[in-house]
C-alpha atoms as a PDB file:
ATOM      1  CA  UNK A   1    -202.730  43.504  72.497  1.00  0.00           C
ATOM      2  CA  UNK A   2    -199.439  43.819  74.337  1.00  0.00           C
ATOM      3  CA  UNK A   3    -199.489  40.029  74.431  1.00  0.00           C
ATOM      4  CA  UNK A   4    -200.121  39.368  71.047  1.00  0.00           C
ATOM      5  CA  UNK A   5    -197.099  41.932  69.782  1.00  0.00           C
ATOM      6  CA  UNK A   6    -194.968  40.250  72.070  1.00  0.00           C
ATOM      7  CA  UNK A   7    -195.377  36.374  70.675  1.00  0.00           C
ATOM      8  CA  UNK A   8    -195.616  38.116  66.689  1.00  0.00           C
ATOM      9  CA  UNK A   9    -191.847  39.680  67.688  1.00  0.00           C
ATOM     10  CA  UNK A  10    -190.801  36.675  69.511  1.00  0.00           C
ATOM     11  CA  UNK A  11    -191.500  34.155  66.315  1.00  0.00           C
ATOM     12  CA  UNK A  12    -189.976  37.188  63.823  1.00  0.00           C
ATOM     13  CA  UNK A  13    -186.937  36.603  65.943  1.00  0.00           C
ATOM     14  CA  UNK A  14    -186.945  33.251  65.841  1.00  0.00           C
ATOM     15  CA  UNK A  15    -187.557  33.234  62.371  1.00  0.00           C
ATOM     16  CA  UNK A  16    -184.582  35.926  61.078  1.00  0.00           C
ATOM     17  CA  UNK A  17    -182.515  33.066  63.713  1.00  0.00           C
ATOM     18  CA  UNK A  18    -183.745  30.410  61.612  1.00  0.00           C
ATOM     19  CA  UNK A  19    -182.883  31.623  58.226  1.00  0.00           C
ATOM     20  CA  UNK A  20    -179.558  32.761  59.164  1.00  0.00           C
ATOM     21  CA  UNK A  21    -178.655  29.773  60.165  1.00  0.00           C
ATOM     22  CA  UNK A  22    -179.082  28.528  56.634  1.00  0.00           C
ATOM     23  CA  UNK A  23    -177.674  31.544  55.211  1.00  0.00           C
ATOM     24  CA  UNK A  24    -175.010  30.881  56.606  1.00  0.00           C
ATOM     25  CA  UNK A  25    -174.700  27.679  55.475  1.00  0.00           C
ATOM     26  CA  UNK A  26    -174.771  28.764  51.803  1.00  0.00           C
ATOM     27  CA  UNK A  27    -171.576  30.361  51.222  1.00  0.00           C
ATOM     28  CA  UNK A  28    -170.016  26.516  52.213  1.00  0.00           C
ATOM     29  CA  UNK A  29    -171.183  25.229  48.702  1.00  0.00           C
ATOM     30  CA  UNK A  30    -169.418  27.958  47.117  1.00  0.00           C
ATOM     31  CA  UNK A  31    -165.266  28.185  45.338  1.00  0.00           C
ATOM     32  CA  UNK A  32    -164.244  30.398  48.155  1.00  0.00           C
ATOM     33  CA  UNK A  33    -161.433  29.848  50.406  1.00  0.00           C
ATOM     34  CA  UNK A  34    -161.917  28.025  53.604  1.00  0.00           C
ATOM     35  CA  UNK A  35    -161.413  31.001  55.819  1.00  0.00           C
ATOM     36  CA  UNK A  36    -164.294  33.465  54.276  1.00  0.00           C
ATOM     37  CA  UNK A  37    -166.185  30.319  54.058  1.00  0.00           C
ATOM     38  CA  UNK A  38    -165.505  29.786  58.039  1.00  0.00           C
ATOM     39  CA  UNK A  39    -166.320  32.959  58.820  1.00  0.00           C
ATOM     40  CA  UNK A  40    -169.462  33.535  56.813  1.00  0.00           C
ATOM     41  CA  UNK A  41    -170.769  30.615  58.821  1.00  0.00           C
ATOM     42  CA  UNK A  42    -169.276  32.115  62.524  1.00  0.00           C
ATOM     43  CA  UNK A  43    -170.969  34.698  62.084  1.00  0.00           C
ATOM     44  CA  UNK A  44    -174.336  33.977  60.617  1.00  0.00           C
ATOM     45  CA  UNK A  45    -174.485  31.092  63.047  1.00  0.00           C
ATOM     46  CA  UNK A  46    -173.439  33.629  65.931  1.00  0.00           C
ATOM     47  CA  UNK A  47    -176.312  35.879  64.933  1.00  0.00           C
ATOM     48  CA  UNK A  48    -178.975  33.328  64.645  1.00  0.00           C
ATOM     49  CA  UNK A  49    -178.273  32.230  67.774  1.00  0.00           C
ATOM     50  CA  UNK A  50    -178.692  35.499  68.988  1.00  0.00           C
ATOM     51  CA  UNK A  51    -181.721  36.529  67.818  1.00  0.00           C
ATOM     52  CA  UNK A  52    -183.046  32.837  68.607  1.00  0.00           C
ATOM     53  CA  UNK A  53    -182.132  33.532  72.332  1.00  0.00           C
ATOM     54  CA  UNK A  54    -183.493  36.978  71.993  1.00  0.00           C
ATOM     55  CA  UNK A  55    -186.900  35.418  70.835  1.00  0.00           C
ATOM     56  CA  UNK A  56    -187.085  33.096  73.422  1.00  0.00           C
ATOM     57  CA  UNK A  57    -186.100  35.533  76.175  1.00  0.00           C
ATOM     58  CA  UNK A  58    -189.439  37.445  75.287  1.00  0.00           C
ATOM     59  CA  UNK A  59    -191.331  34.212  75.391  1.00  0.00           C
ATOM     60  CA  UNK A  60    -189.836  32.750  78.897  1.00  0.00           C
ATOM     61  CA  UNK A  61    -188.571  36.319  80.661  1.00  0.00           C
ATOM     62  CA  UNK A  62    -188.608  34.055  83.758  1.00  0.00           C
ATOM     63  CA  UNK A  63    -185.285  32.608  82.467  1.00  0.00           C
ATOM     64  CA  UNK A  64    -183.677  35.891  81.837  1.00  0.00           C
ATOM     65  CA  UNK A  65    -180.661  35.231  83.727  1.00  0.00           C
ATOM     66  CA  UNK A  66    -179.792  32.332  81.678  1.00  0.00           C
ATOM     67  CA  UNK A  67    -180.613  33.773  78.122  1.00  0.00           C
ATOM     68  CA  UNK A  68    -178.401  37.058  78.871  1.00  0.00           C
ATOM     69  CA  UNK A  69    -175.814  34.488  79.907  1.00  0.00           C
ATOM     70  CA  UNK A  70    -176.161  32.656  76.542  1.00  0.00           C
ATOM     71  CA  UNK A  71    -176.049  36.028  74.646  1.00  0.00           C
ATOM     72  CA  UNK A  72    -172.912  37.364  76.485  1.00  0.00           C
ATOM     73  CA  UNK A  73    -171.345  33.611  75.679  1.00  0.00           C
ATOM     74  CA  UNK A  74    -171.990  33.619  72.069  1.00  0.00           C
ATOM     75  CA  UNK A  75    -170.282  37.051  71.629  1.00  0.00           C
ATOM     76  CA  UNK A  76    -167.472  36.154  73.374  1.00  0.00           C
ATOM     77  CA  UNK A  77    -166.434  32.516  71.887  1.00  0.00           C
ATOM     78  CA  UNK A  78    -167.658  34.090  68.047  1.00  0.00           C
ATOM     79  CA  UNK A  79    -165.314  36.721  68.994  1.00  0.00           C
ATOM     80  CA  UNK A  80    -162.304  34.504  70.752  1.00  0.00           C
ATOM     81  CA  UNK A  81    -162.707  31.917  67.662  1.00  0.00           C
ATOM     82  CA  UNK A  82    -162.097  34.335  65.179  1.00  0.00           C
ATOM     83  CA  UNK A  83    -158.685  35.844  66.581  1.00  0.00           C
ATOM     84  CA  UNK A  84    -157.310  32.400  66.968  1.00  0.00           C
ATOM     85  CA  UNK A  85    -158.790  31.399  63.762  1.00  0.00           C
ATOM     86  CA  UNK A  86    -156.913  33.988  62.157  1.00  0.00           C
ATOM     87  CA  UNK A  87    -154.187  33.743  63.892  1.00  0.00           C
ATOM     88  CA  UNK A  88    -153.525  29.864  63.140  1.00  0.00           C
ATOM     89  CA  UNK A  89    -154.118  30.752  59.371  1.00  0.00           C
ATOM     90  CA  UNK A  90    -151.362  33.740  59.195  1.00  0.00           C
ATOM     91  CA  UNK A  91    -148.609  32.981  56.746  1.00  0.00           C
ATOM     92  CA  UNK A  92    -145.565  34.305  58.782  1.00  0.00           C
ATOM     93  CA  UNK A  93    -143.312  32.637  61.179  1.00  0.00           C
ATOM     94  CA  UNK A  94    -143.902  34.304  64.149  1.00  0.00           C
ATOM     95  CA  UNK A  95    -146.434  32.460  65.728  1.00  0.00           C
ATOM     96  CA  UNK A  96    -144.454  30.653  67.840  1.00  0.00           C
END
């Protein structure tokens, strides 16, 4: 029972990863600008990944130091992208 709850939540993870991955693909077809395009797919990316590592850390818990690691790496680069993202994109002059 526990088992079979288990592998139904892993592939729902894995699933939601899946399609937010494309979902965050969509938004590049559309007349937006370049950054809200950019960061539509950061982010949906970023949480795809996550629950895609999340899925497969309740289908291999053996490997749970490596998954947590992968987790704690996505939500730092996502993060560390976006500042300098934003920062390269400012309009004033004092970036230098």
């Amino acid at each position: 029972m526990i088992n079979a709850l288990t592998n139904s939540l892993s592939y729902g993870l894995i699933g939601i990863g899946i399609v937010l991955w494309f979902w965050g693909t969509w938004p590049l077809l559309g007349h937006r600008s370049v950054l809200f395009k950019l960061h539509s797919l950061s982010v949906a990316d970023t949480l795809g990944s996550m629950a895609i590592t999340l899925g497969l850390l309740l289908r291999i818990p053996r490997e749970w130091p490596l998954l947590v690691l992968a987790l704690i790496s996505l939500a730092i680069w996502n993060t560390v992208l976006g500042y300098v993202l934003a920062y390269c994109s400012s309009q004033g002059e004092d970036n230098a």
